[in-house]
PDB file of N, CA and C in Angstrom:
ATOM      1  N   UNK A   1      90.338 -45.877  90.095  1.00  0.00           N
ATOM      2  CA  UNK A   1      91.699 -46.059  90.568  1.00  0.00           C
ATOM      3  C   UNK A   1      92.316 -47.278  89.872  1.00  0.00           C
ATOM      4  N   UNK A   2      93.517 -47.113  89.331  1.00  0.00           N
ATOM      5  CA  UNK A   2      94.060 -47.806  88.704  1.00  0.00           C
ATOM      6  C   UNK A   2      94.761 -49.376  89.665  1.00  0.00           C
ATOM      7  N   UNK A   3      94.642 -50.526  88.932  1.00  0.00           N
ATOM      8  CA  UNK A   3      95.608 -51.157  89.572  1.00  0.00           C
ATOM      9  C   UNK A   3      97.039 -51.252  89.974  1.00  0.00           C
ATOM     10  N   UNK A   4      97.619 -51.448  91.103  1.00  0.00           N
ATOM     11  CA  UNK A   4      98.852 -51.438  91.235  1.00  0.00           C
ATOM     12  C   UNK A   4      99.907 -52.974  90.519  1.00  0.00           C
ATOM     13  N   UNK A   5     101.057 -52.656  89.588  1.00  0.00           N
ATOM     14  CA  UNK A   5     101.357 -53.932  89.150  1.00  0.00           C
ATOM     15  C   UNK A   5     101.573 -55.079  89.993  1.00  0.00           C
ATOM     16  N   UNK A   6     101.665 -54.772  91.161  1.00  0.00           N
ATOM     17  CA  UNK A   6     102.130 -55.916  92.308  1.00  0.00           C
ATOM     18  C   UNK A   6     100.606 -56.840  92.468  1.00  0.00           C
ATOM     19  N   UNK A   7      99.104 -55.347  93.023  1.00  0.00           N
ATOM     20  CA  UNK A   7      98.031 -55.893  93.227  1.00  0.00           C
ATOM     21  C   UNK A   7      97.589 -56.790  92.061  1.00  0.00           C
ATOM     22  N   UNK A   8      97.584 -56.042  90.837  1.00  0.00           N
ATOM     23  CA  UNK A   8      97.597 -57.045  89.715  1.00  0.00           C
ATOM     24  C   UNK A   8      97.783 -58.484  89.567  1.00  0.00           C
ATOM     25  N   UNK A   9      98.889 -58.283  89.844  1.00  0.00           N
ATOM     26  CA  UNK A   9      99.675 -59.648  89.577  1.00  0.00           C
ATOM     27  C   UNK A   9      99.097 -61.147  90.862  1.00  0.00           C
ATOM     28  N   UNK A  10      99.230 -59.842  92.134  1.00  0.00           N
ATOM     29  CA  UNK A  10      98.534 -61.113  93.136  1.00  0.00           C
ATOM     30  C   UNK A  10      96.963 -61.242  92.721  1.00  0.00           C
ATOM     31  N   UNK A  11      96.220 -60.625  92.052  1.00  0.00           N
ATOM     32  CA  UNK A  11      94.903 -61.203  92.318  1.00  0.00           C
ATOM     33  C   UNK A  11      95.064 -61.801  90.650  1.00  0.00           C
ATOM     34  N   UNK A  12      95.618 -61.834  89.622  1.00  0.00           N
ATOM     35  CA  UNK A  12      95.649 -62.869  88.550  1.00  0.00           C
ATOM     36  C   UNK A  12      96.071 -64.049  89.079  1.00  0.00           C
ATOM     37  N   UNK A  13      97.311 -64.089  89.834  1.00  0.00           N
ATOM     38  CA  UNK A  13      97.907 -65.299  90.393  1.00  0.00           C
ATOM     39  C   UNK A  13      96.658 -66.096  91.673  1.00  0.00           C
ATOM     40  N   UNK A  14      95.933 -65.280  92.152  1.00  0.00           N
ATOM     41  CA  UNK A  14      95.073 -66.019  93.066  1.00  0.00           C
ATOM     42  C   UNK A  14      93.591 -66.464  92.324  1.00  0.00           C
ATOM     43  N   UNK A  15      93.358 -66.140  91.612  1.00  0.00           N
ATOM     44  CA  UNK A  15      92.167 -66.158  90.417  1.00  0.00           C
ATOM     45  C   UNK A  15      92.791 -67.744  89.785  1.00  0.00           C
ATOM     46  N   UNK A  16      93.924 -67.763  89.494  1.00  0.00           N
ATOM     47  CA  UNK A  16      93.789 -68.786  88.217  1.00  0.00           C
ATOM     48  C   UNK A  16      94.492 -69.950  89.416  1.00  0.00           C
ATOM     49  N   UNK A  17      94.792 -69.748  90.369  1.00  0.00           N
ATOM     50  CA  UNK A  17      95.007 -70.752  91.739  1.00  0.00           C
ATOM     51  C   UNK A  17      93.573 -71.255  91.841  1.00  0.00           C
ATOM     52  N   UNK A  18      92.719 -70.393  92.133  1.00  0.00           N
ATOM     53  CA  UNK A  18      91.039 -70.749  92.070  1.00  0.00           C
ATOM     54  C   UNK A  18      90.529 -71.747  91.320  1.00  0.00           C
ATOM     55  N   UNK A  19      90.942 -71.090  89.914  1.00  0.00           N
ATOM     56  CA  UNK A  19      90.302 -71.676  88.621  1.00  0.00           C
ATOM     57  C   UNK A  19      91.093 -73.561  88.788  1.00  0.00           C
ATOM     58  N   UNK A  20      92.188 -73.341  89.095  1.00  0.00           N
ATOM     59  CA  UNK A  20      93.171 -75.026  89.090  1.00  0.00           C
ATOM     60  C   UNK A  20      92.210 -76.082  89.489  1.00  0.00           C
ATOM     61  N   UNK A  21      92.408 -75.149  91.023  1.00  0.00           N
ATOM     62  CA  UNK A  21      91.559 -75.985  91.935  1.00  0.00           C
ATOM     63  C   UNK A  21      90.019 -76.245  92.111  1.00  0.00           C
ATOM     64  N   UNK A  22      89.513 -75.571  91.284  1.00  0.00           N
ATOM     65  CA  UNK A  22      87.496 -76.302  90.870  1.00  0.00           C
ATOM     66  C   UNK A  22      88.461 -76.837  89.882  1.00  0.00           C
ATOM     67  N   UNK A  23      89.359 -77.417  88.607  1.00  0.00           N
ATOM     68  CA  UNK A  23      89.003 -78.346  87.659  1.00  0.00           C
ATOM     69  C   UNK A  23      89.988 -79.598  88.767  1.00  0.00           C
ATOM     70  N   UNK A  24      91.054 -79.596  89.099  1.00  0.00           N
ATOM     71  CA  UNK A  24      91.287 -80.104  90.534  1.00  0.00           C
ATOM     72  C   UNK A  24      89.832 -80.918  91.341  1.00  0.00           C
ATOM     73  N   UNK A  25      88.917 -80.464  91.500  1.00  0.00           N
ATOM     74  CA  UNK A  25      88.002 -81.131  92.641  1.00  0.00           C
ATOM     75  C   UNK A  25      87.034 -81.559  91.974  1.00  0.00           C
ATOM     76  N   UNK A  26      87.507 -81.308  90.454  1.00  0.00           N
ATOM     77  CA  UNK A  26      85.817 -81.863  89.599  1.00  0.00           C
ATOM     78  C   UNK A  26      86.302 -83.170  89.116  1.00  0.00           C
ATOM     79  N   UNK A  27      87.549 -83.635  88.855  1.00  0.00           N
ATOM     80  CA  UNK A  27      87.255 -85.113  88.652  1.00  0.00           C
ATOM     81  C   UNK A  27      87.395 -84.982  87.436  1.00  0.00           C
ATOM     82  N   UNK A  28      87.336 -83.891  86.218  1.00  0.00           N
ATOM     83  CA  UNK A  28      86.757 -83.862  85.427  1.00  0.00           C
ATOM     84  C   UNK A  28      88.337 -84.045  84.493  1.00  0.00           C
ATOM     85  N   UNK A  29      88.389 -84.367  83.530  1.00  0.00           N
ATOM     86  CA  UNK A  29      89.887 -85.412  82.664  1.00  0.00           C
ATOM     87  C   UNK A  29      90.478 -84.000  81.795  1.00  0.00           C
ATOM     88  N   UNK A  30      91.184 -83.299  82.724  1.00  0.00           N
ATOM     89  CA  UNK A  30      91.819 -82.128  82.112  1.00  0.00           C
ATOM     90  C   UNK A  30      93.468 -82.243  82.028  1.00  0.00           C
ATOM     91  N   UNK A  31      94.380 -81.429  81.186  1.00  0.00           N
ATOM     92  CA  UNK A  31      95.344 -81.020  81.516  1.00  0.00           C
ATOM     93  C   UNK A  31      95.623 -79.377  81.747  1.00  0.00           C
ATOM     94  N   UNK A  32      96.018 -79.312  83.036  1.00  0.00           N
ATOM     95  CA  UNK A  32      96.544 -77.717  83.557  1.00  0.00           C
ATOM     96  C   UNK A  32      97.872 -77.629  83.603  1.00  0.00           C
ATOM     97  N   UNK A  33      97.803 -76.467  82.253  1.00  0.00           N
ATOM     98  CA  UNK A  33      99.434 -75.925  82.722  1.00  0.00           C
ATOM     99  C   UNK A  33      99.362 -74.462  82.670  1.00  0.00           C
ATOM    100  N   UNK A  34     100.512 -74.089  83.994  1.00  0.00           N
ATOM    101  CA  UNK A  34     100.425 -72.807  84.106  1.00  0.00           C
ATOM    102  C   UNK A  34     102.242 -72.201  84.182  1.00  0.00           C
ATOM    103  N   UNK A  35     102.394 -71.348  83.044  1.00  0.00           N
ATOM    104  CA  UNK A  35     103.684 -71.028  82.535  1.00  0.00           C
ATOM    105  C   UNK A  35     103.716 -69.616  82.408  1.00  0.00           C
ATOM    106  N   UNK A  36     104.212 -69.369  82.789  1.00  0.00           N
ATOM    107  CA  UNK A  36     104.716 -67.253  82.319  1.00  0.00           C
ATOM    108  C   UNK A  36     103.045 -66.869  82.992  1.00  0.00           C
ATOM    109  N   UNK A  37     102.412 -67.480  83.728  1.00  0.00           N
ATOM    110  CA  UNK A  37     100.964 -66.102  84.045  1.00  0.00           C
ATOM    111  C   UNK A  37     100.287 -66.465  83.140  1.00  0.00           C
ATOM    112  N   UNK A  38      99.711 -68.042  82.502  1.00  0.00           N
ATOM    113  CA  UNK A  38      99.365 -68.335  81.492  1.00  0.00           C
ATOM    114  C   UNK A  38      98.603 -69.579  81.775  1.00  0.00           C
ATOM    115  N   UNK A  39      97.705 -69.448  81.910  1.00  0.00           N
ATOM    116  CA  UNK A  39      96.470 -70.945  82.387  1.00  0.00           C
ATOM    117  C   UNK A  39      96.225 -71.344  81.414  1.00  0.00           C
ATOM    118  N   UNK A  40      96.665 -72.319  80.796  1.00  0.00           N
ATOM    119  CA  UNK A  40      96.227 -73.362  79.721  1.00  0.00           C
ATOM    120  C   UNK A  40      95.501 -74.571  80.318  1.00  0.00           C
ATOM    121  N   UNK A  41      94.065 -74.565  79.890  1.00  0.00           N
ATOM    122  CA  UNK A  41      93.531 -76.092  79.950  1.00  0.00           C
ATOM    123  C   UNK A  41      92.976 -77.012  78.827  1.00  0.00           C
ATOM    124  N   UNK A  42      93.258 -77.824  78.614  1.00  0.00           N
ATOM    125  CA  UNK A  42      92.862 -78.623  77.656  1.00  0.00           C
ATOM    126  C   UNK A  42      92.265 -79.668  77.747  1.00  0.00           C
ATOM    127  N   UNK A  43      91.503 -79.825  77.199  1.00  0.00           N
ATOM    128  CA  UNK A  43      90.238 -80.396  77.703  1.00  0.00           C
ATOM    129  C   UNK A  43      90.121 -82.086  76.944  1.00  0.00           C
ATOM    130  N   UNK A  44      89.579 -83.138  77.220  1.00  0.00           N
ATOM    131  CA  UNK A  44      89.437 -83.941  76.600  1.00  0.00           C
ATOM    132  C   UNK A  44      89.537 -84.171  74.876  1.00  0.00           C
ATOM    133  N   UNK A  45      88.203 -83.444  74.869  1.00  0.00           N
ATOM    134  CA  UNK A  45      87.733 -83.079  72.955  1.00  0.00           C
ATOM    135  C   UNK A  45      89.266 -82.499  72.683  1.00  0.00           C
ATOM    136  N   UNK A  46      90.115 -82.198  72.863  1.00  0.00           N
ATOM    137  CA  UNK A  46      91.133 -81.158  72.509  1.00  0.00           C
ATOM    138  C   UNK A  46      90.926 -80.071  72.199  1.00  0.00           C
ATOM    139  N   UNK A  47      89.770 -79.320  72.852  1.00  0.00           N
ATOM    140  CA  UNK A  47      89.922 -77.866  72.792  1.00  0.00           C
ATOM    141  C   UNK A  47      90.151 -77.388  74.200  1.00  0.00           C
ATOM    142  N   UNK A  48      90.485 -76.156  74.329  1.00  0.00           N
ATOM    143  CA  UNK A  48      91.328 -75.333  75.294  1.00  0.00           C
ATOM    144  C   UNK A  48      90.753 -74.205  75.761  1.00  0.00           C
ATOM    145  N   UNK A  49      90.944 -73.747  76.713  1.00  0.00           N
ATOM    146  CA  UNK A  49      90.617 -72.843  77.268  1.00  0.00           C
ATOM    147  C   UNK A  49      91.749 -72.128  78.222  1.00  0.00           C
ATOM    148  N   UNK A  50      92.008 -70.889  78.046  1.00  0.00           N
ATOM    149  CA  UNK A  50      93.333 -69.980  78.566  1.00  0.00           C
ATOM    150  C   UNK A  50      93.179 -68.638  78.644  1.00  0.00           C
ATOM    151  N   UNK A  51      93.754 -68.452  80.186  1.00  0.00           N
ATOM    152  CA  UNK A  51      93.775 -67.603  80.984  1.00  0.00           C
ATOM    153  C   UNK A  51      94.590 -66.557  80.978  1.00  0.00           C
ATOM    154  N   UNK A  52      95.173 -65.278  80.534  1.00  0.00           N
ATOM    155  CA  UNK A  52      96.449 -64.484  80.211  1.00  0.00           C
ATOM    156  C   UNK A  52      95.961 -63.259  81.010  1.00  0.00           C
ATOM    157  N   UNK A  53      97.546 -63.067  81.400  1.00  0.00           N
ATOM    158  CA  UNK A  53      97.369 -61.787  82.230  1.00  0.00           C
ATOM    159  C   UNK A  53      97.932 -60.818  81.034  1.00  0.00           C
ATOM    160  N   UNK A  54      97.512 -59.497  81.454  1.00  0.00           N
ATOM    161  CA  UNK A  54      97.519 -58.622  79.748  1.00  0.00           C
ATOM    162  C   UNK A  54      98.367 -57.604  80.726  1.00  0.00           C
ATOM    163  N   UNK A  55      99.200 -57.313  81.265  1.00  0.00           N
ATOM    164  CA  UNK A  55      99.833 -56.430  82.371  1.00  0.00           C
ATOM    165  C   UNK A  55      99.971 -54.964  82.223  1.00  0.00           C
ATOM    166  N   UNK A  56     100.274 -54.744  80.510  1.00  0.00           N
ATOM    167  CA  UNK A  56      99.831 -53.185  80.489  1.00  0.00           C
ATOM    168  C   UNK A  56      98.381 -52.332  80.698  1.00  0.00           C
ATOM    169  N   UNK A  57      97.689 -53.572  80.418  1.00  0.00           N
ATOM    170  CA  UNK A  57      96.318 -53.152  80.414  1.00  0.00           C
ATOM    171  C   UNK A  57      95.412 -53.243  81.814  1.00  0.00           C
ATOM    172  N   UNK A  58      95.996 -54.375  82.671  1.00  0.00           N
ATOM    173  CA  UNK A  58      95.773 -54.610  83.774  1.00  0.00           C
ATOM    174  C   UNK A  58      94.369 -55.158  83.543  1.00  0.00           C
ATOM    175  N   UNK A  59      94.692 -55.991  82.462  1.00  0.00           N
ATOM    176  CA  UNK A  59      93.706 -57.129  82.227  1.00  0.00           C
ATOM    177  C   UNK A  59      94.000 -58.364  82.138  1.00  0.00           C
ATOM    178  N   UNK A  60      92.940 -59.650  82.663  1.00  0.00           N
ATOM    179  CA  UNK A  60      92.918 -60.621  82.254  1.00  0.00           C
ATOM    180  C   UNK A  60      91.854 -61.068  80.765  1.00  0.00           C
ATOM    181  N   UNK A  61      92.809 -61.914  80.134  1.00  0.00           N
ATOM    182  CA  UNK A  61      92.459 -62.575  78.747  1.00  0.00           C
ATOM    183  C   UNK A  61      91.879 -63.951  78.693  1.00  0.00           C
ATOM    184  N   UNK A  62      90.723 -64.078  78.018  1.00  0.00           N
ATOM    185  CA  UNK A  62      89.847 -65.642  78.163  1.00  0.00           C
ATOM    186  C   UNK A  62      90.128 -65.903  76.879  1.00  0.00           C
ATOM    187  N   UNK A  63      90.617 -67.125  76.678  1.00  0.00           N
ATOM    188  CA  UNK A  63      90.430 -67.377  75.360  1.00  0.00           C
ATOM    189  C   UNK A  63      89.845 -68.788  75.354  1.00  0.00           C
ATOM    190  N   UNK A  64      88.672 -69.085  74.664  1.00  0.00           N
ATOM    191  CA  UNK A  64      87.372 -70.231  74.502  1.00  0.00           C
ATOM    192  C   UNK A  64      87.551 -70.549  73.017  1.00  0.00           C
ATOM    193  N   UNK A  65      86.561 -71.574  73.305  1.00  0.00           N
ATOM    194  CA  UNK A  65      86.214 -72.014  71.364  1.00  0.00           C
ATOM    195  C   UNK A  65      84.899 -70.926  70.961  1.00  0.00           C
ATOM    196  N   UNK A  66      84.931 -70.156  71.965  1.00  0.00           N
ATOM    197  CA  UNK A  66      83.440 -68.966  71.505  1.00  0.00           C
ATOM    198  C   UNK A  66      83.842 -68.085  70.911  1.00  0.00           C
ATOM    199  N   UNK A  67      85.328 -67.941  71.588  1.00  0.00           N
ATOM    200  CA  UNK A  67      85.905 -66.172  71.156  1.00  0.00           C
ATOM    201  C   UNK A  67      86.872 -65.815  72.213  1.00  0.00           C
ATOM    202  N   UNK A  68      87.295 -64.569  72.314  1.00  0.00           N
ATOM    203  CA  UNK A  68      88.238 -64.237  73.381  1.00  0.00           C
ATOM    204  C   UNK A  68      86.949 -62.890  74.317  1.00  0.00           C
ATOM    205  N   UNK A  69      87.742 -62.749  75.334  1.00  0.00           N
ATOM    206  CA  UNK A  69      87.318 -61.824  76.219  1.00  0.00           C
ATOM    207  C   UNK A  69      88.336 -61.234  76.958  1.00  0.00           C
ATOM    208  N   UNK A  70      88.311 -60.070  77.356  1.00  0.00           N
ATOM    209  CA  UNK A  70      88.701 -59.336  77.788  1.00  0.00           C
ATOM    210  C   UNK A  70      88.034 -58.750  79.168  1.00  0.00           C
ATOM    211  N   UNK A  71      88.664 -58.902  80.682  1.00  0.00           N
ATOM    212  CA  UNK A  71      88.376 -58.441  81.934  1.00  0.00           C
ATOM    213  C   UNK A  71      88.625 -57.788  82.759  1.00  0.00           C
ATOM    214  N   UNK A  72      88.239 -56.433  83.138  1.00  0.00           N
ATOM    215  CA  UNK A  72      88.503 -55.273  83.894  1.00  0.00           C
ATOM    216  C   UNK A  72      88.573 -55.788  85.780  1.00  0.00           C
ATOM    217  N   UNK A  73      89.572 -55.654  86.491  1.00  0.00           N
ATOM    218  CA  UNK A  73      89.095 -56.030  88.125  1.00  0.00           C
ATOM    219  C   UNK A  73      87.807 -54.856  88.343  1.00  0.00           C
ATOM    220  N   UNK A  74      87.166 -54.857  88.806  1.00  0.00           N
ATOM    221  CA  UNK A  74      86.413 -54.315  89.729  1.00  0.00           C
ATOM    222  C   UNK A  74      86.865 -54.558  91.100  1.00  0.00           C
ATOM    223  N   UNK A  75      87.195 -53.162  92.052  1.00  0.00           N
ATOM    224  CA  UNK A  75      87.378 -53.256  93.125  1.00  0.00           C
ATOM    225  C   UNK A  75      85.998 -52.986  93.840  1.00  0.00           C
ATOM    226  N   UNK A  76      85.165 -52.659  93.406  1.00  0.00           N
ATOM    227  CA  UNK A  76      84.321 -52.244  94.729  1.00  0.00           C
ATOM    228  C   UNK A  76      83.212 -53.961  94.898  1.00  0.00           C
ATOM    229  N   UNK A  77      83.194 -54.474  93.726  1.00  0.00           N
ATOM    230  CA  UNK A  77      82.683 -55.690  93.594  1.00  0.00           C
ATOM    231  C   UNK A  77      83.376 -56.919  94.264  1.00  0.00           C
ATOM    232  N   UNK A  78      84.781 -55.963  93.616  1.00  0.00           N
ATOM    233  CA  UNK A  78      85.933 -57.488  94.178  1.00  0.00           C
ATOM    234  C   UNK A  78      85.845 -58.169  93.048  1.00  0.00           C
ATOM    235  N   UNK A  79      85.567 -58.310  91.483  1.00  0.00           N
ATOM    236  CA  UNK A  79      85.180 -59.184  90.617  1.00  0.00           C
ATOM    237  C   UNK A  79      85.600 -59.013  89.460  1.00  0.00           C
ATOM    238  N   UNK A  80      86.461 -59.996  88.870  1.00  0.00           N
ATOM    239  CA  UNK A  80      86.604 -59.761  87.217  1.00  0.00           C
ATOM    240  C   UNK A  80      85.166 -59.586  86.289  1.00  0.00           C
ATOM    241  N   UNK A  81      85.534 -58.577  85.076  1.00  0.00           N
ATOM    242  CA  UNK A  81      83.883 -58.120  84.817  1.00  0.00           C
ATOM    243  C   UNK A  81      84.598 -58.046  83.001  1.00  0.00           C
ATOM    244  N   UNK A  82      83.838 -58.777  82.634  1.00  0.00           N
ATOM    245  CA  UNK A  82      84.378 -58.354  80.688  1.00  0.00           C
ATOM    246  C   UNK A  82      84.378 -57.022  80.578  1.00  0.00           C
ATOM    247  N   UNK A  83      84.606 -56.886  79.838  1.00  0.00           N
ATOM    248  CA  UNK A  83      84.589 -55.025  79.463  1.00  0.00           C
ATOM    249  C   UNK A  83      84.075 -54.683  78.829  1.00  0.00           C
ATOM    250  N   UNK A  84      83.118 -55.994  77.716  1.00  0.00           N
ATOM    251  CA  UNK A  84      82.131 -55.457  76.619  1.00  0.00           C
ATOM    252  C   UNK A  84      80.824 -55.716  77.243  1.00  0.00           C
ATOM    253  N   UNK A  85      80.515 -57.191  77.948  1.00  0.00           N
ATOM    254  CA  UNK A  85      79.308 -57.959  77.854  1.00  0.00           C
ATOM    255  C   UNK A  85      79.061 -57.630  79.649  1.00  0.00           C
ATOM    256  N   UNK A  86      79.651 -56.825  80.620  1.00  0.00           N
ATOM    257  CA  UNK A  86      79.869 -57.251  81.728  1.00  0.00           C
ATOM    258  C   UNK A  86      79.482 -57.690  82.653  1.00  0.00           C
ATOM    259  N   UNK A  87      79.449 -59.229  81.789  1.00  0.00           N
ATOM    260  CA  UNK A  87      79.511 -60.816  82.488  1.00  0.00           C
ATOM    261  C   UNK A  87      80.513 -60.750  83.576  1.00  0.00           C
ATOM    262  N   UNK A  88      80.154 -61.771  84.538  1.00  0.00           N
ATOM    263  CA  UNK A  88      81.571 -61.694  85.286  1.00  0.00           C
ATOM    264  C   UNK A  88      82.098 -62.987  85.124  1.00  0.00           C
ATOM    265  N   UNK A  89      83.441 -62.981  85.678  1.00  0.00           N
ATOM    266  CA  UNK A  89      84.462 -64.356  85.249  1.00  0.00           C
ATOM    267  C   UNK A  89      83.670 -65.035  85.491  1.00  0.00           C
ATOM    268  N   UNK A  90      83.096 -65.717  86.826  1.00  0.00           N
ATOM    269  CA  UNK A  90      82.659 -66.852  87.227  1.00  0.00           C
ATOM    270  C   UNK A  90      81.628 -67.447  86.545  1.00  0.00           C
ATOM    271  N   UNK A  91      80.810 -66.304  85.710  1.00  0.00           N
ATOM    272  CA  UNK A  91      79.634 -66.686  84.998  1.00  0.00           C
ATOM    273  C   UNK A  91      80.255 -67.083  83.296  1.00  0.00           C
ATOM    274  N   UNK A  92      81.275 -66.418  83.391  1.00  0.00           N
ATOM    275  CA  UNK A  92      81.383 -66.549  81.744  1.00  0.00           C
ATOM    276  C   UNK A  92      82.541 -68.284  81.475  1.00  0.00           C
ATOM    277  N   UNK A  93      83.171 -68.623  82.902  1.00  0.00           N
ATOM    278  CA  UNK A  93      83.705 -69.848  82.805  1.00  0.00           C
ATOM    279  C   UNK A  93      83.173 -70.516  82.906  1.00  0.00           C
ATOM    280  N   UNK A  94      82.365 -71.407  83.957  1.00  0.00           N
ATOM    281  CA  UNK A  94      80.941 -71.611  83.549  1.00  0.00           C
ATOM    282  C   UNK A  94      80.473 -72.051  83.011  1.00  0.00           C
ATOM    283  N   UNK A  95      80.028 -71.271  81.932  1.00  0.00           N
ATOM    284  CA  UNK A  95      79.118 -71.306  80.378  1.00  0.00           C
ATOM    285  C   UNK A  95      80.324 -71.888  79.640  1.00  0.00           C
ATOM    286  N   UNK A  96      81.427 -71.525  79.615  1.00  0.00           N
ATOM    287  CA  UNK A  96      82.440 -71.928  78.491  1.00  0.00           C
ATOM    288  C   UNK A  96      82.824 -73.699  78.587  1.00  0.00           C
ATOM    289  N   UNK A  97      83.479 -73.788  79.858  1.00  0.00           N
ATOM    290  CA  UNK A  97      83.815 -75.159  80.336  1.00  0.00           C
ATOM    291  C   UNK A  97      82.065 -76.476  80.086  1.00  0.00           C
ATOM    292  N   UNK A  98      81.228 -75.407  80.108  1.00  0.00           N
ATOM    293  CA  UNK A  98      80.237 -76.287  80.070  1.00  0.00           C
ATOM    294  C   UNK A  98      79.303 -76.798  78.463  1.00  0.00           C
ATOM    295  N   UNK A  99      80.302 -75.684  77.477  1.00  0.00           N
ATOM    296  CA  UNK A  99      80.237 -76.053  76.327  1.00  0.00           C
ATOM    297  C   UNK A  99      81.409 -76.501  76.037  1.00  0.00           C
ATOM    298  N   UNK A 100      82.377 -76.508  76.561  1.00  0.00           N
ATOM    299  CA  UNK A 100      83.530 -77.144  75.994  1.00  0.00           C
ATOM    300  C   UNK A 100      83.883 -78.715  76.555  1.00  0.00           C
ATOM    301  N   UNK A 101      83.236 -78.833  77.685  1.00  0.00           N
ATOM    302  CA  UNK A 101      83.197 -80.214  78.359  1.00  0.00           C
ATOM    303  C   UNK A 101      82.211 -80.947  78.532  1.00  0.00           C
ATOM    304  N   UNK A 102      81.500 -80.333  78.417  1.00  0.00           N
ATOM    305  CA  UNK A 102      79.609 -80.615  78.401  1.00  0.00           C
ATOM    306  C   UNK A 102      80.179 -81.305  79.878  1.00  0.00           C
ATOM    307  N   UNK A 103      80.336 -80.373  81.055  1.00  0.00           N
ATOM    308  CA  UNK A 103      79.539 -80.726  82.049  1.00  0.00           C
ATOM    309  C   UNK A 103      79.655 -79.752  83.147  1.00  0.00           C
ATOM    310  N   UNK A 104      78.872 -78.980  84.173  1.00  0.00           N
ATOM    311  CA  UNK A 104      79.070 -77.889  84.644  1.00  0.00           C
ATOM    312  C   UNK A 104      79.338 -77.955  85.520  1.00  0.00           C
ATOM    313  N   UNK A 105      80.859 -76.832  86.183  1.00  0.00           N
ATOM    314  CA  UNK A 105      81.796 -76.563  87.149  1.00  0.00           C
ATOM    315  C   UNK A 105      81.183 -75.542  87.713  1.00  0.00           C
ATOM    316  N   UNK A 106      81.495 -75.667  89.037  1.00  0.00           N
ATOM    317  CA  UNK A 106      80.898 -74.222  89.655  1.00  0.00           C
ATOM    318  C   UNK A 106      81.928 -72.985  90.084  1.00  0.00           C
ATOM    319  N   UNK A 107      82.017 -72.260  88.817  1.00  0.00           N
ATOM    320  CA  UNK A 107      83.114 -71.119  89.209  1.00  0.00           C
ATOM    321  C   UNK A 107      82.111 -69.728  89.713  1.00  0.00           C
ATOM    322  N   UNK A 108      81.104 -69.941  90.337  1.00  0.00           N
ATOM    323  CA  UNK A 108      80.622 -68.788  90.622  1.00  0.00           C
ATOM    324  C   UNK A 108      81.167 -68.078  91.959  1.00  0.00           C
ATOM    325  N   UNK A 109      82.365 -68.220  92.894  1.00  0.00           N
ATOM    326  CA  UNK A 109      82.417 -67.569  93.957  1.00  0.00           C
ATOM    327  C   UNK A 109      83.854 -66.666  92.993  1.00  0.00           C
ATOM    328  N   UNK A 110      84.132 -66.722  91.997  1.00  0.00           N
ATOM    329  CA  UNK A 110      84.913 -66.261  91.159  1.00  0.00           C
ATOM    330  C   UNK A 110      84.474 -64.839  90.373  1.00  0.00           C
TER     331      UNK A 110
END
């Protein structure tokens, strides 16, 4: 079953509310900006990490210093899931923020 654009939109918008708030409670020396459905963080080192909602596809977009990814919702999980590797968000931010900041956030209820 396909997503609805409304459901879409509220669970990207509550996902990257999530994501704010662990770099929010970590202390950790970021800048968050969030513009058009668009989570930009930038990180100390000056590399970045960003969040895009893909709306025809009814995907969310990761983009790392690893590579990009691409994430299907899963409803029966409840869980963003890559579509190649299917990692889920919480595991694959994670790993990213923790090579990109060298120090590890806990996005696993994500």
């Amino acid at each position: 079953m396909t997503l609805s654009e409304a459901r879409f939109h509220d669970l990207v918008d509550s996902l990257q509310q999530d994501v704010e708030d662990v770099f929010d409670d970590s202390g950790l020396d970021v800048d968050l900006e969030n513009s058009n459905g668009v989570l930009t963080v930038r990180f100390e080192n000056g590399s970045q990490l960003i969040l895009s909602r893909q709306e025809p596809l009814r995907q969310l977009w990761v983009a790392a210093r690893s590579g990009g990814f691409h994430f299907d919702y899963d409803q029966i999980s409840e869980r963003w899931i890559c579509d190649t590797s299917g990692e889920r968000l919480g595991e694959l931010l994670s790993r990213v923020v923790s090579q990109q900041a060298g120090e590890a956030l806990g996005f696993d209820a994500l």
